[in-house]
N, C-alpha and C. Protein backbone atom coordinates (compact mmCIF):
# COMPACT_ATOMS: atom_id res chain seq x y z
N UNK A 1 14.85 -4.96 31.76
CA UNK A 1 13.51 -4.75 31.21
C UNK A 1 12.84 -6.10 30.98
N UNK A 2 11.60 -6.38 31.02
CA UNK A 2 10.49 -6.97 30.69
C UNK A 2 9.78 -7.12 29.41
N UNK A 3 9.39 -8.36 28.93
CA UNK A 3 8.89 -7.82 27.77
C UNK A 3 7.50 -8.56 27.42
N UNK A 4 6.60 -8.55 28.05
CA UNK A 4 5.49 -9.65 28.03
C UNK A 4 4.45 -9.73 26.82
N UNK A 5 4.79 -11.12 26.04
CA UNK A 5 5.05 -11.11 24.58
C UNK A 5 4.15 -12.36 24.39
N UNK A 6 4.02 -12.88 22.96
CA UNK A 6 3.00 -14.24 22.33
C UNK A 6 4.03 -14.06 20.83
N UNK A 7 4.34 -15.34 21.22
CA UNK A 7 5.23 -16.03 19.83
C UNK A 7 4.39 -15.83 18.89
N UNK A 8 3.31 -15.68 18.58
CA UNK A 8 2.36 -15.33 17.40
C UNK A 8 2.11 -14.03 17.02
N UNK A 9 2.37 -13.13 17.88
CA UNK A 9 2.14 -11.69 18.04
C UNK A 9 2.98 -10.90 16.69
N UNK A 10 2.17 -10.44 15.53
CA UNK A 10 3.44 -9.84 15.06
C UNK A 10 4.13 -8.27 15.52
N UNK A 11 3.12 -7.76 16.40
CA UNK A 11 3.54 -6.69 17.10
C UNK A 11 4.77 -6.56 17.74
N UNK A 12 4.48 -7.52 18.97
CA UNK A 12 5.98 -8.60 19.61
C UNK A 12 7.04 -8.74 18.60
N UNK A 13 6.78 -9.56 17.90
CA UNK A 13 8.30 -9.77 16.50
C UNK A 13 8.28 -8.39 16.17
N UNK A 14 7.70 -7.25 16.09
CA UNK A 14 8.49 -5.86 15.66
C UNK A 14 9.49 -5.09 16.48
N UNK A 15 9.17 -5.72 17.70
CA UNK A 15 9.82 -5.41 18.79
C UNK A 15 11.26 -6.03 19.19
N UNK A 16 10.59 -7.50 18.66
CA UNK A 16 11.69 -8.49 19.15
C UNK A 16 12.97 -8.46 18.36
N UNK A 17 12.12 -7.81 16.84
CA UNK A 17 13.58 -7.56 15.24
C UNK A 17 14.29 -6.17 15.62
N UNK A 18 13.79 -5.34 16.04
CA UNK A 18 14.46 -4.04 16.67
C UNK A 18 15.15 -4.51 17.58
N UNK A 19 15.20 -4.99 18.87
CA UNK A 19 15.70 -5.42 19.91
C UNK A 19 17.01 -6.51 19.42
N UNK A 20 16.97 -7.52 18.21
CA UNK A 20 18.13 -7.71 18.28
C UNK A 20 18.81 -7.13 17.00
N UNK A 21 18.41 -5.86 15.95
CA UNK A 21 19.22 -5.38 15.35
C UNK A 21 20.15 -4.51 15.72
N UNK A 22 19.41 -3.85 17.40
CA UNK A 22 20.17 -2.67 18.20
C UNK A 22 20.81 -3.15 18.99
N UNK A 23 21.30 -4.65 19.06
CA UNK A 23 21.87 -5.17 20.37
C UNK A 23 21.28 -5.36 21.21
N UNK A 24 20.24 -4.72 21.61
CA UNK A 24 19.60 -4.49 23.00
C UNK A 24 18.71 -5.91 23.41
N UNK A 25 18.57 -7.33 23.06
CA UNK A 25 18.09 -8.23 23.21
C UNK A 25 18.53 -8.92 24.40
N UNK A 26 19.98 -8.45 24.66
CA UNK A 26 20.45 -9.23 26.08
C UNK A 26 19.92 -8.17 27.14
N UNK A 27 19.30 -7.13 27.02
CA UNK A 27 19.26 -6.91 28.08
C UNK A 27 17.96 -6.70 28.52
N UNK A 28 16.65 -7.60 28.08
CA UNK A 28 15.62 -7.93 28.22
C UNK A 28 14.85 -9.03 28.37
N UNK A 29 14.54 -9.53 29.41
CA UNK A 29 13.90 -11.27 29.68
C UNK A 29 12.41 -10.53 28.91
N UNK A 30 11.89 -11.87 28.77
CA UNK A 30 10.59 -12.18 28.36
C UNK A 30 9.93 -13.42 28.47
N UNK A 31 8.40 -12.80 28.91
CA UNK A 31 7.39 -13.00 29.21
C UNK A 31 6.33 -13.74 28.57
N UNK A 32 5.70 -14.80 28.31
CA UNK A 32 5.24 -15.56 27.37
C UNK A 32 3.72 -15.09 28.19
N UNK A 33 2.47 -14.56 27.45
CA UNK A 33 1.24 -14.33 28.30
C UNK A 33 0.43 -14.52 27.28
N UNK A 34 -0.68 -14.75 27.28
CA UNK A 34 -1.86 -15.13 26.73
C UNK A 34 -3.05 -13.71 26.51
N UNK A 35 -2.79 -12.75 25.94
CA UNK A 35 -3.72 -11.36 26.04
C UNK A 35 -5.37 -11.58 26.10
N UNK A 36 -5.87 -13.05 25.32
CA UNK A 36 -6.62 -13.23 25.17
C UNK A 36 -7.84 -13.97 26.48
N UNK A 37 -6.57 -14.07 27.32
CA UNK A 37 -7.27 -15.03 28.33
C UNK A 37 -7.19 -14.35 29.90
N UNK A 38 -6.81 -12.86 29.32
CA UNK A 38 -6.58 -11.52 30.41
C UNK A 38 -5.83 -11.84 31.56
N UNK A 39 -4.57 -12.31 31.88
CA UNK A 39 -3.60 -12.77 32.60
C UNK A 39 -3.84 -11.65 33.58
N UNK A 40 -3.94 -11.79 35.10
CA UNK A 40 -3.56 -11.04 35.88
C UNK A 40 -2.19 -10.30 35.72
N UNK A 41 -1.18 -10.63 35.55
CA UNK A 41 0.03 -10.48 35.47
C UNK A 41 0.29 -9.43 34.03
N UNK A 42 -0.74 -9.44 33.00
CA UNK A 42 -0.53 -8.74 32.11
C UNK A 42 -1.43 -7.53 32.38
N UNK A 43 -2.83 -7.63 33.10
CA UNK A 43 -3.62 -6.16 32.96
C UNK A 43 -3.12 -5.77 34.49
N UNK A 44 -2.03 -5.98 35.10
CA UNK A 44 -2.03 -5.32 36.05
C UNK A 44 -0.85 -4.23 35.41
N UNK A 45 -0.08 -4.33 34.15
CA UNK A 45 0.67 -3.86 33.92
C UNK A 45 0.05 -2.64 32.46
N UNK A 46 -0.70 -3.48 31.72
CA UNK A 46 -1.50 -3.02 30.47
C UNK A 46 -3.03 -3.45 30.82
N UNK A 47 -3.69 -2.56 31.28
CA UNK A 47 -5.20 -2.70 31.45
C UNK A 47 -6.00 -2.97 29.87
N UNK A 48 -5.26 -3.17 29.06
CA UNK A 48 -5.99 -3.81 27.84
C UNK A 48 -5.51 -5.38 27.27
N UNK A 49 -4.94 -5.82 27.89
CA UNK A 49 -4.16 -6.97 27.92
C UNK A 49 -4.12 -6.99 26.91
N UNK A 50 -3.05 -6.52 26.27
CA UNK A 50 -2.66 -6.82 24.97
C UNK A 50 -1.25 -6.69 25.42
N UNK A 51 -0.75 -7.52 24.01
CA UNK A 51 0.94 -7.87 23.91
C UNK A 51 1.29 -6.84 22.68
N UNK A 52 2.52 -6.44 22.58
CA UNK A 52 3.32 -5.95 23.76
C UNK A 52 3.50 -5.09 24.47
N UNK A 53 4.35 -5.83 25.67
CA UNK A 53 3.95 -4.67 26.97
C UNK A 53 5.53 -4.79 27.20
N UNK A 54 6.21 -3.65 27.43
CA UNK A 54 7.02 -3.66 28.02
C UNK A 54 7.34 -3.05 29.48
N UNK A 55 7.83 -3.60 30.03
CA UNK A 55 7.73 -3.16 31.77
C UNK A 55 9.76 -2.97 32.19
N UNK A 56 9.62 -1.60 32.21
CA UNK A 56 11.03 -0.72 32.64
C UNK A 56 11.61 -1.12 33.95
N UNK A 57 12.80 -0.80 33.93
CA UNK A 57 13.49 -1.37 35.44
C UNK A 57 13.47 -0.11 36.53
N UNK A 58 11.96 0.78 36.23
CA UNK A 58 11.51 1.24 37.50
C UNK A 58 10.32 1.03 37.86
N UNK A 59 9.67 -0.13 37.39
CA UNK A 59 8.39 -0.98 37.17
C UNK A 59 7.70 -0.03 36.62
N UNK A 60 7.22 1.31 35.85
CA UNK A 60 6.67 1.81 34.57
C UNK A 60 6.36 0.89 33.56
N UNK A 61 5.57 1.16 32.77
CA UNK A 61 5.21 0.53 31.76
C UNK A 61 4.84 0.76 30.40
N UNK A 62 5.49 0.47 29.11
CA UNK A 62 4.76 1.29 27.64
C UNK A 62 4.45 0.39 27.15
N UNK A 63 3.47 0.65 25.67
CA UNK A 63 2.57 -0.35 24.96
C UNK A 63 2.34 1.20 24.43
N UNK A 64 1.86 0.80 22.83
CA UNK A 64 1.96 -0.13 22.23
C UNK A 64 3.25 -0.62 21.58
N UNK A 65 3.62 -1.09 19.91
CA UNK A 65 4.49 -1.39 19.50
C UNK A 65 5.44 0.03 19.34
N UNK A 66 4.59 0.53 18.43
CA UNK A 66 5.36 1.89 17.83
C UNK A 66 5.85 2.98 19.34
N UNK A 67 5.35 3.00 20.25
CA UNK A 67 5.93 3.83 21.60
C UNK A 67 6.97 2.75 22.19
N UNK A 68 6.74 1.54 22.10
CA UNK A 68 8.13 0.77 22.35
C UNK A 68 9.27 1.16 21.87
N UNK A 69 9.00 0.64 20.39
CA UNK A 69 10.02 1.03 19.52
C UNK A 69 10.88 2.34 19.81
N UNK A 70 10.17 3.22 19.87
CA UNK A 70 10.19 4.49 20.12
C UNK A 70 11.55 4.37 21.43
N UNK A 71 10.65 4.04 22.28
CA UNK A 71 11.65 4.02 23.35
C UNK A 71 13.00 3.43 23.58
N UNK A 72 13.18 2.38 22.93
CA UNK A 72 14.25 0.89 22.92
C UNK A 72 15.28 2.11 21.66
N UNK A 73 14.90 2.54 20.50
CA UNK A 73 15.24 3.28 20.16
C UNK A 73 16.71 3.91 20.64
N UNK A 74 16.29 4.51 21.27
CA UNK A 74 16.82 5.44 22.55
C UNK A 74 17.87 5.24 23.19
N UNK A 75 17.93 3.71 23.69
CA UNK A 75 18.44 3.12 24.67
C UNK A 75 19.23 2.28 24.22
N UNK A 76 19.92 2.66 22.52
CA UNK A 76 21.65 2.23 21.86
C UNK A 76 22.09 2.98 21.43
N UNK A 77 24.05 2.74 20.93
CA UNK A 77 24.72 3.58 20.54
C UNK A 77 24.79 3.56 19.00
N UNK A 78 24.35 2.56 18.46
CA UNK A 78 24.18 1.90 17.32
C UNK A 78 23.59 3.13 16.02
N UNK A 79 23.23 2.33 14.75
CA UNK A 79 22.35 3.39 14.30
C UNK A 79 20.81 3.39 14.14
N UNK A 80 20.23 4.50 14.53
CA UNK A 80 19.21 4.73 14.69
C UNK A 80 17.80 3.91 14.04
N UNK A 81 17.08 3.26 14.75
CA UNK A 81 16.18 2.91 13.98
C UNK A 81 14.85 4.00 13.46
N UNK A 82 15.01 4.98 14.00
CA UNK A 82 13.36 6.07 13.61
C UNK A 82 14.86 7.04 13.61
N UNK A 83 14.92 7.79 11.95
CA UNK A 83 15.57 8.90 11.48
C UNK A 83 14.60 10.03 12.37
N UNK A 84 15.80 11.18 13.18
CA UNK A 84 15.11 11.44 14.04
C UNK A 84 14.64 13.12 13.52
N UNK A 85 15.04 13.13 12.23
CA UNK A 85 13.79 15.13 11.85
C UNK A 85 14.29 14.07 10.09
N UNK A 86 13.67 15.40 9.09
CA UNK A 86 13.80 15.09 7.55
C UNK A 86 13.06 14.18 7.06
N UNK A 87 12.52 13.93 5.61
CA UNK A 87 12.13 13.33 5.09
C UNK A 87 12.33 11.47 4.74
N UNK A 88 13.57 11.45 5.66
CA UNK A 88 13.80 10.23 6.58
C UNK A 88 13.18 9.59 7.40
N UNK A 89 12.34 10.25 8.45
CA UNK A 89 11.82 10.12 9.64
C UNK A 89 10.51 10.22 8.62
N UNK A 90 9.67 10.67 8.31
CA UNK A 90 8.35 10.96 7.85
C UNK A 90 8.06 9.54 7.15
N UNK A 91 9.63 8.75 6.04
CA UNK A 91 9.28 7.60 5.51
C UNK A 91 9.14 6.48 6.35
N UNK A 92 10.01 6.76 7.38
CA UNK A 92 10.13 5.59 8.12
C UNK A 92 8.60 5.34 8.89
N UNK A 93 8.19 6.21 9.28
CA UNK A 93 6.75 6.17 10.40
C UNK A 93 5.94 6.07 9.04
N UNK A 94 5.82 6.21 7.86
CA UNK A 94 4.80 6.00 7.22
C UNK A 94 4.74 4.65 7.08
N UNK A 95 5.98 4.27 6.55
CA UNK A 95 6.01 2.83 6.34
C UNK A 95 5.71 2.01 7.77
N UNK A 96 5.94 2.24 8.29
CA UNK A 96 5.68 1.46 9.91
C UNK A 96 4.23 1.12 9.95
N UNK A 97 3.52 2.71 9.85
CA UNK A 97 2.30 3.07 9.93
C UNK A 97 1.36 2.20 9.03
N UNK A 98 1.83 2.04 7.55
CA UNK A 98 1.56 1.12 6.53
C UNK A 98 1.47 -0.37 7.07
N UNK A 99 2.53 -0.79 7.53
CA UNK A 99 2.73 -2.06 7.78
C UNK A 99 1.57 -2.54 8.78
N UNK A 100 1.55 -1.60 9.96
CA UNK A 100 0.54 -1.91 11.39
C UNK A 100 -1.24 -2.24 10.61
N UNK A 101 -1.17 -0.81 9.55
CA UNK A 101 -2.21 -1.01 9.26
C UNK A 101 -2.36 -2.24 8.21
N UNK A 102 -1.99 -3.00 7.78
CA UNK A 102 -1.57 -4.67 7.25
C UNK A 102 -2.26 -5.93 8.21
N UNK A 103 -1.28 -4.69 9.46
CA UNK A 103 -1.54 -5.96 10.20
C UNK A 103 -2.86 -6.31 10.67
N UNK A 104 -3.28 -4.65 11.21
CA UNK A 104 -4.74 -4.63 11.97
C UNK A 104 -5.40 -5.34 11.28
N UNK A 105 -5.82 -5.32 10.01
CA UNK A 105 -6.67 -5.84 8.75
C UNK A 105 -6.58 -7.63 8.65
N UNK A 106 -5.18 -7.98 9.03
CA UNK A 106 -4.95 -9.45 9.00
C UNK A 106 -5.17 -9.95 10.19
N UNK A 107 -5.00 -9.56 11.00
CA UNK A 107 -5.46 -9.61 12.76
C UNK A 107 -7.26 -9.92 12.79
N UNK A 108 -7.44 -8.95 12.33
CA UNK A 108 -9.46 -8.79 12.46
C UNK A 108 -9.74 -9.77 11.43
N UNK A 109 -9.21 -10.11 10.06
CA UNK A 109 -9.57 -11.73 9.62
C UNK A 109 -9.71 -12.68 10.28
N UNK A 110 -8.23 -12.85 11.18
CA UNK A 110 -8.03 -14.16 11.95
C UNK A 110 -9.09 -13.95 13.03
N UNK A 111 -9.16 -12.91 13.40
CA UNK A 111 -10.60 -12.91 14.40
C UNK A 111 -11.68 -13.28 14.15
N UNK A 112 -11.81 -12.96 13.13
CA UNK A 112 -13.33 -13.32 12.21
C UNK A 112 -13.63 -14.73 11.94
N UNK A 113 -11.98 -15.23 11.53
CA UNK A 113 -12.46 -16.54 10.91
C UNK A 113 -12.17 -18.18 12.15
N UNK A 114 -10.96 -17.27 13.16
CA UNK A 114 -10.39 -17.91 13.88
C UNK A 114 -11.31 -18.12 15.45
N UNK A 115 -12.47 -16.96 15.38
CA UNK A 115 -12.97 -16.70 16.64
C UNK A 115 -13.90 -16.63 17.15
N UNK A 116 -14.58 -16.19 15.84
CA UNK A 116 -16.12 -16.16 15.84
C UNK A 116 -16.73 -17.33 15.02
N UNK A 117 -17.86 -17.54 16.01
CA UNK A 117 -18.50 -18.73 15.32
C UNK A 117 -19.28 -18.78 13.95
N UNK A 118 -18.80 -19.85 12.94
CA UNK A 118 -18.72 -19.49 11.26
C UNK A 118 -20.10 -19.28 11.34
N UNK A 119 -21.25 -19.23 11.72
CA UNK A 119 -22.79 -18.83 11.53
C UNK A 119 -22.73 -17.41 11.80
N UNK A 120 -22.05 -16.93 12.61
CA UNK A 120 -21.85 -15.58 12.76
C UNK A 120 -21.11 -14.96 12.04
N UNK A 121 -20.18 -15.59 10.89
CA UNK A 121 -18.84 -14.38 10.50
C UNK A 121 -19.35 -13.23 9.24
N UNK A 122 -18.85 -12.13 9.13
CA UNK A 122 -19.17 -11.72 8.34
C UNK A 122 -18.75 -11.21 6.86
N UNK A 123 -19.17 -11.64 5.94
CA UNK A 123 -18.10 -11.70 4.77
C UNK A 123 -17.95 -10.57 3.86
N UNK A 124 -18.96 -9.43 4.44
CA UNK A 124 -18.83 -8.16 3.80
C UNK A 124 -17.39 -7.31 4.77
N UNK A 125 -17.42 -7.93 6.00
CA UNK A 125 -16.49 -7.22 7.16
C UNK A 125 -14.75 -8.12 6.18
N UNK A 126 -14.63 -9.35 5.85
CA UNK A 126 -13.92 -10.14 5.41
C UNK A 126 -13.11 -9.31 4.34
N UNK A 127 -14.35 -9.15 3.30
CA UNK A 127 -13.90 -8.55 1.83
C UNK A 127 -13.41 -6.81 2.44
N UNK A 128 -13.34 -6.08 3.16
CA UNK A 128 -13.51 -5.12 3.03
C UNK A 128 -11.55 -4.95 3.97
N UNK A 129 -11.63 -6.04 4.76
CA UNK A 129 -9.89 -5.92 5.23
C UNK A 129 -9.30 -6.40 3.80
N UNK A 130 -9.56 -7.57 3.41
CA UNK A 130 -8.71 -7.84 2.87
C UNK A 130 -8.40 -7.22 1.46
N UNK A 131 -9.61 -6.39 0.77
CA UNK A 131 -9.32 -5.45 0.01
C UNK A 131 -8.21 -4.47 0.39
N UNK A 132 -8.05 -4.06 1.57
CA UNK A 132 -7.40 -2.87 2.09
C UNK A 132 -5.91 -4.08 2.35
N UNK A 133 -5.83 -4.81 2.71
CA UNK A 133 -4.66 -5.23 2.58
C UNK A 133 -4.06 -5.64 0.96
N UNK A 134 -5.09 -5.92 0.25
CA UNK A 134 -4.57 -5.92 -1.20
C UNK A 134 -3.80 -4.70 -1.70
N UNK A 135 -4.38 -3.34 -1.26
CA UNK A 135 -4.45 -2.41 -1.97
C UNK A 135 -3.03 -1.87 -1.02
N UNK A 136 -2.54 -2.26 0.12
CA UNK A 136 -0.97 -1.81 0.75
C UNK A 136 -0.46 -2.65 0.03
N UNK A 137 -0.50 -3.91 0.17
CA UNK A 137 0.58 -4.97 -0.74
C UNK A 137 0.76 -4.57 -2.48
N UNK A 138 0.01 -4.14 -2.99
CA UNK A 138 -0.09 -3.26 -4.50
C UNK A 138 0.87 -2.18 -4.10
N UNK A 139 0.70 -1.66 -3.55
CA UNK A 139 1.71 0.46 -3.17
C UNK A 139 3.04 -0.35 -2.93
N UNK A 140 3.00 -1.42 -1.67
CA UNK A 140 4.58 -1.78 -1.41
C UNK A 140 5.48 -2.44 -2.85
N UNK A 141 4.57 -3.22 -3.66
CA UNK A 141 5.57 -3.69 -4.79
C UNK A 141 5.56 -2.66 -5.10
N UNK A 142 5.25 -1.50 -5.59
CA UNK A 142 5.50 -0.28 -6.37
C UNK A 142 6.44 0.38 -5.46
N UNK A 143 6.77 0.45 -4.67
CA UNK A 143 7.53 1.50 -3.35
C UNK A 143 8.81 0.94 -3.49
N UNK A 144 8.81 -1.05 -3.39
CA UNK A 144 9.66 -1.48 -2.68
C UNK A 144 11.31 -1.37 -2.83
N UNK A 145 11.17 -0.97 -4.38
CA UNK A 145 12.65 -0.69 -5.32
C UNK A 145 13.25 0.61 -5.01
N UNK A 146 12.62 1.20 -4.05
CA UNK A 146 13.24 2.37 -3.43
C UNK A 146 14.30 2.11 -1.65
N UNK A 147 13.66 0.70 -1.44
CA UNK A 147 13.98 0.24 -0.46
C UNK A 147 15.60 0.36 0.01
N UNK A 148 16.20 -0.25 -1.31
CA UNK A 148 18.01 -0.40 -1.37
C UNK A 148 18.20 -1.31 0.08
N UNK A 149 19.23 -0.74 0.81
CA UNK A 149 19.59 -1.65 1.58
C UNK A 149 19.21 -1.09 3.12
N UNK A 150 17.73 -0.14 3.05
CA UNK A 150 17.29 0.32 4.40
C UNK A 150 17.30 -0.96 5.52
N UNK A 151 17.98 -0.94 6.77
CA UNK A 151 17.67 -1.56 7.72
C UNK A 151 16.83 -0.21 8.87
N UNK A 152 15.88 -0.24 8.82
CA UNK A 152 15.11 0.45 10.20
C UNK A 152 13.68 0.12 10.33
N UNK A 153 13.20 0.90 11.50
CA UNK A 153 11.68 0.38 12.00
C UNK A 153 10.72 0.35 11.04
N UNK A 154 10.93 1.18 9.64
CA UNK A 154 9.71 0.96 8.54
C UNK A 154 9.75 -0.05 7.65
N UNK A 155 11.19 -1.09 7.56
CA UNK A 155 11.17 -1.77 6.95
C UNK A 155 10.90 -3.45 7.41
N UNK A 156 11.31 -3.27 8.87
CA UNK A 156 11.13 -3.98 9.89
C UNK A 156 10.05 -4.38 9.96
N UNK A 157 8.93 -3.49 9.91
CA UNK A 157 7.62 -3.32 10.18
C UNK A 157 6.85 -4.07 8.76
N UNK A 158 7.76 -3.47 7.65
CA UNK A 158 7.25 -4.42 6.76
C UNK A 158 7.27 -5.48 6.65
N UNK A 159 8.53 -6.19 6.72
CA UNK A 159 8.67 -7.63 6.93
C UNK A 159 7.70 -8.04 7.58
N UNK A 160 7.79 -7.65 9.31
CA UNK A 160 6.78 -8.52 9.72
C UNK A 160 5.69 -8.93 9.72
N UNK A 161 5.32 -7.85 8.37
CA UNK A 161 3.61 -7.82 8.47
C UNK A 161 3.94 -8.93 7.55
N UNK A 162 4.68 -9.42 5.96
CA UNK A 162 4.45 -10.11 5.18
C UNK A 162 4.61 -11.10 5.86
N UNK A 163 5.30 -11.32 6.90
CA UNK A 163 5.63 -12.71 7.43
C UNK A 163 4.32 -13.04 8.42
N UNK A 164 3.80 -11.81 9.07
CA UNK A 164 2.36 -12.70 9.35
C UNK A 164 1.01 -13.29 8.51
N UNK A 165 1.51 -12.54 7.41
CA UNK A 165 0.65 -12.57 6.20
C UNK A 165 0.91 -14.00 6.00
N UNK A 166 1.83 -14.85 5.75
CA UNK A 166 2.42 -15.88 5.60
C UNK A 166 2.05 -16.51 6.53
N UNK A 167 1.60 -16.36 7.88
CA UNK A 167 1.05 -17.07 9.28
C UNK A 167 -0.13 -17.42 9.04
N UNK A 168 -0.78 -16.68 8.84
CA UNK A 168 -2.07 -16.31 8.89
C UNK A 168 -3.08 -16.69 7.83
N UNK A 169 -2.31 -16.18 6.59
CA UNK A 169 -3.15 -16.44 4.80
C UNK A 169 -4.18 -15.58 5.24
N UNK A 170 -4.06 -14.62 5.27
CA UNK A 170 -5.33 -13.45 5.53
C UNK A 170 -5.65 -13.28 4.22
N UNK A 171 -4.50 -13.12 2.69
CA UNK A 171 -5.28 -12.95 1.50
C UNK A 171 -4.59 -14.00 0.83
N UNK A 172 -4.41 -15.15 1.23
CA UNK A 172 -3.77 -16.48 0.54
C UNK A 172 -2.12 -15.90 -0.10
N UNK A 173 -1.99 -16.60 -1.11
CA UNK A 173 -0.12 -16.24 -1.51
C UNK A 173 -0.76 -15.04 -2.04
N UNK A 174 0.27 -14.15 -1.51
CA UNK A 174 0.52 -12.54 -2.11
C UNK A 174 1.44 -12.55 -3.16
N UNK A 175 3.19 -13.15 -3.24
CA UNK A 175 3.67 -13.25 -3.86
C UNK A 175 3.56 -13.18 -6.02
N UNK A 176 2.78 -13.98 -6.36
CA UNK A 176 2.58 -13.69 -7.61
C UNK A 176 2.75 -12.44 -8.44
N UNK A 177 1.87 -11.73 -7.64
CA UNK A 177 1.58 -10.65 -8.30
C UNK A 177 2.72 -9.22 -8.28
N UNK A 178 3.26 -10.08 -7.06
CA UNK A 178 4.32 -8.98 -6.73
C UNK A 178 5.86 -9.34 -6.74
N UNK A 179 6.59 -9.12 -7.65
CA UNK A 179 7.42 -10.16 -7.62
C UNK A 179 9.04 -9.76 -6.90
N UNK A 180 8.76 -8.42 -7.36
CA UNK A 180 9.50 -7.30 -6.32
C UNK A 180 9.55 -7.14 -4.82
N UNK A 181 8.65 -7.37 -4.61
CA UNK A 181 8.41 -6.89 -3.20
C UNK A 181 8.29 -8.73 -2.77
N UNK A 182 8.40 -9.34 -3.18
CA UNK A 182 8.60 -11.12 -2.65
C UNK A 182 9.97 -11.07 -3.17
N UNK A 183 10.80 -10.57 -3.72
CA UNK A 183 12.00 -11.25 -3.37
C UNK A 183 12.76 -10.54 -2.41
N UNK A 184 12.63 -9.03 -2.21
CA UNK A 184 12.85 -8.56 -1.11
C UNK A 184 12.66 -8.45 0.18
N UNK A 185 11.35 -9.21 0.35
CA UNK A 185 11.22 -9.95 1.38
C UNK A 185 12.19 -10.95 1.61
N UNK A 186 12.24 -11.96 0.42
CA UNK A 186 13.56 -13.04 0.78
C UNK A 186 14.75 -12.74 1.16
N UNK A 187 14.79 -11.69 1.02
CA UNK A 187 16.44 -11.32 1.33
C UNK A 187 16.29 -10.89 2.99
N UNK A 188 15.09 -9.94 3.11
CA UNK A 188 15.13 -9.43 4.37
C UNK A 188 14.87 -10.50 5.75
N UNK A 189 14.40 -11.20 5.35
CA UNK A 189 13.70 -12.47 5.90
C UNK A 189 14.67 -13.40 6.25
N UNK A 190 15.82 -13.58 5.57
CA UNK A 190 16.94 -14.60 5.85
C UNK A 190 17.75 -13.45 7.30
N UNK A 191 17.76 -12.14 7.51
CA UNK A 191 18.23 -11.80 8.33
C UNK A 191 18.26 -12.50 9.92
N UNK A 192 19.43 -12.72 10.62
CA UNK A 192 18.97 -12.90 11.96
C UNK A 192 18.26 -12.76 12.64
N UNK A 193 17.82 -11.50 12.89
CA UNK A 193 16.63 -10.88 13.72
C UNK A 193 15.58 -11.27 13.41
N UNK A 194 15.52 -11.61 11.80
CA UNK A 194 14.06 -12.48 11.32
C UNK A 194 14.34 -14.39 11.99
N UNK A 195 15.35 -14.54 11.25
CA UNK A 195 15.20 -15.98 11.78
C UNK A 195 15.01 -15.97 13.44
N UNK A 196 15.46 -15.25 13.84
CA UNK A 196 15.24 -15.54 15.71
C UNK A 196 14.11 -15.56 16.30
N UNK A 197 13.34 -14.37 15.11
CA UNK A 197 11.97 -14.21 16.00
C UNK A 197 10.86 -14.92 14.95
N UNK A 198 11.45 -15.98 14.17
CA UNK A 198 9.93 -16.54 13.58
C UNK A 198 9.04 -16.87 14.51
N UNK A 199 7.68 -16.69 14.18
CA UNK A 199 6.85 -17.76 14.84
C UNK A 199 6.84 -18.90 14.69
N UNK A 200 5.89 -19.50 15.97
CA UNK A 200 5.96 -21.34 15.63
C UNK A 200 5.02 -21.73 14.16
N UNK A 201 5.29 -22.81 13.34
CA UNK A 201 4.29 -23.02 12.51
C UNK A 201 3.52 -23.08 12.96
C-alpha cells in the first residue's frame, strides 16, 4: 500500500498512529505530496488533492482519514481499533468525530491566518472556530477521566488533534485550564506511535 501524506497533516498522523499501533506500518511506503500545490500524482488518485490518500495494491483508492482508518482497521490480527457494535463503537466514532471536528476549526485558522492576506482575514470567522474549539477542549477535560488506559481510533484522534493544537496555536496554550486532560495527553504523547509521527517544528 501507498500512503500519500504531509508531515504537517494531522489527518496523516491519525493514520500514521493507527498504522504503527496495528503493526501494519511495514507494510506501507509513503508518499510526501504537497495537496496545496495540486500534484498531478495526487489528483490523479484523489481529485480533491487532499492528504490522506491511500492507494491499495490493486491501484483503488480511499480518503478520507476516518474511511482509512476504517479500512487499515481490517487488515490486523491485533486488537481492534473501531469496537465493532455496542456502546464501545458509538464512543469511539464520537470521540474521533470530536477530535476531526478540533481539527477542521484549527485547520480553517491556519488558513485564515497562514493564507489569506491579513487585509482580508476575518476575525468574526477567527472567533467563531476558535470558540468551538474552546468549547471541545472544555467537554474533553470533563470526559477525559473516563479515558483509563483506552488505546483506539477515538483516543488517537484525540491526541492528534492536541498535538496539532500545539503546531499550530490555533487557541494559544490550552493546558491551564485543563489540567486533566494535559496530563493525559503527556502520557499518551510519550507513546511510540506519537513520537514517530511528530511533525517537524
Amino acid at each position: 500500500m501507498l500512503l500519500r501524506h504531509s508531515a504537517t497533516s494531522p489527518f496523516v498522523r491519525k493514520v500514521a498512529v493507527l498504522l504503527h499501533e496495528t503493526g501494519l506500518i511495514a507494510r506501507v511506503s509513503l508518499a510526501t505530496v504537497d495537496g496545496w500545490a495540486e500534484p498531478d500524482e495526487l489528483t490523479a488518485d484523489n481529485p480533491l488533492s487532499m492528504v490522506p490518500t491511500l492507494v491499495l495494491d490493486d491501484g483503488s483508492t480511499l480518503y478520507d482519514s476516518p474511511v482509512i482508518c476504517d479500512y487499515l482497521d481490517r487488515q490486523h490480527d491485533g486488537p481492534t481499533m473501531i469496537p465493532t457494535d455496542g456502546a464501545a463503537r458509538w464512543q469511539v466514532l464520537r470521540d474521533q468525530a470530536l477530535a476531526d471536528g478540533i481539527l477542521d476549526c484549527a485547520v480553517l485558522v491556519f488558513v485564515e491566518l497562514g493564507k489569506r492576506p491579513e487585509d482580508k482575514r476575518w476575525d468574526w470567522w477567527l472567533d467563531v472556530k476558535r470558540r468551538a474549539i474552546t468549547r471541545a477542549l472544555d467537554l474533553l477535560e470533563r470526559e477525559v477521566g473516563r479515558y483509563g488506559g483506552r488505546i483506539d481510533l477515538g483516543t488517537i484522534s484525540v491526541a492528534v488533534a492536541l498535538g496539532y493544537l500545539d503546531l499550530r496555536g490555533a487557541v494559544g496554550d490550552w493546558r491551564d485550564a485543563r489540567p486533566q486532560l494535559a496530563a493525559w495527553y503527556a502520557r499518551f504523547a510519550a507513546r511510540p506511535s506519537m513520537v514517530a509521527t511528530a511533525p517537524p517544528a
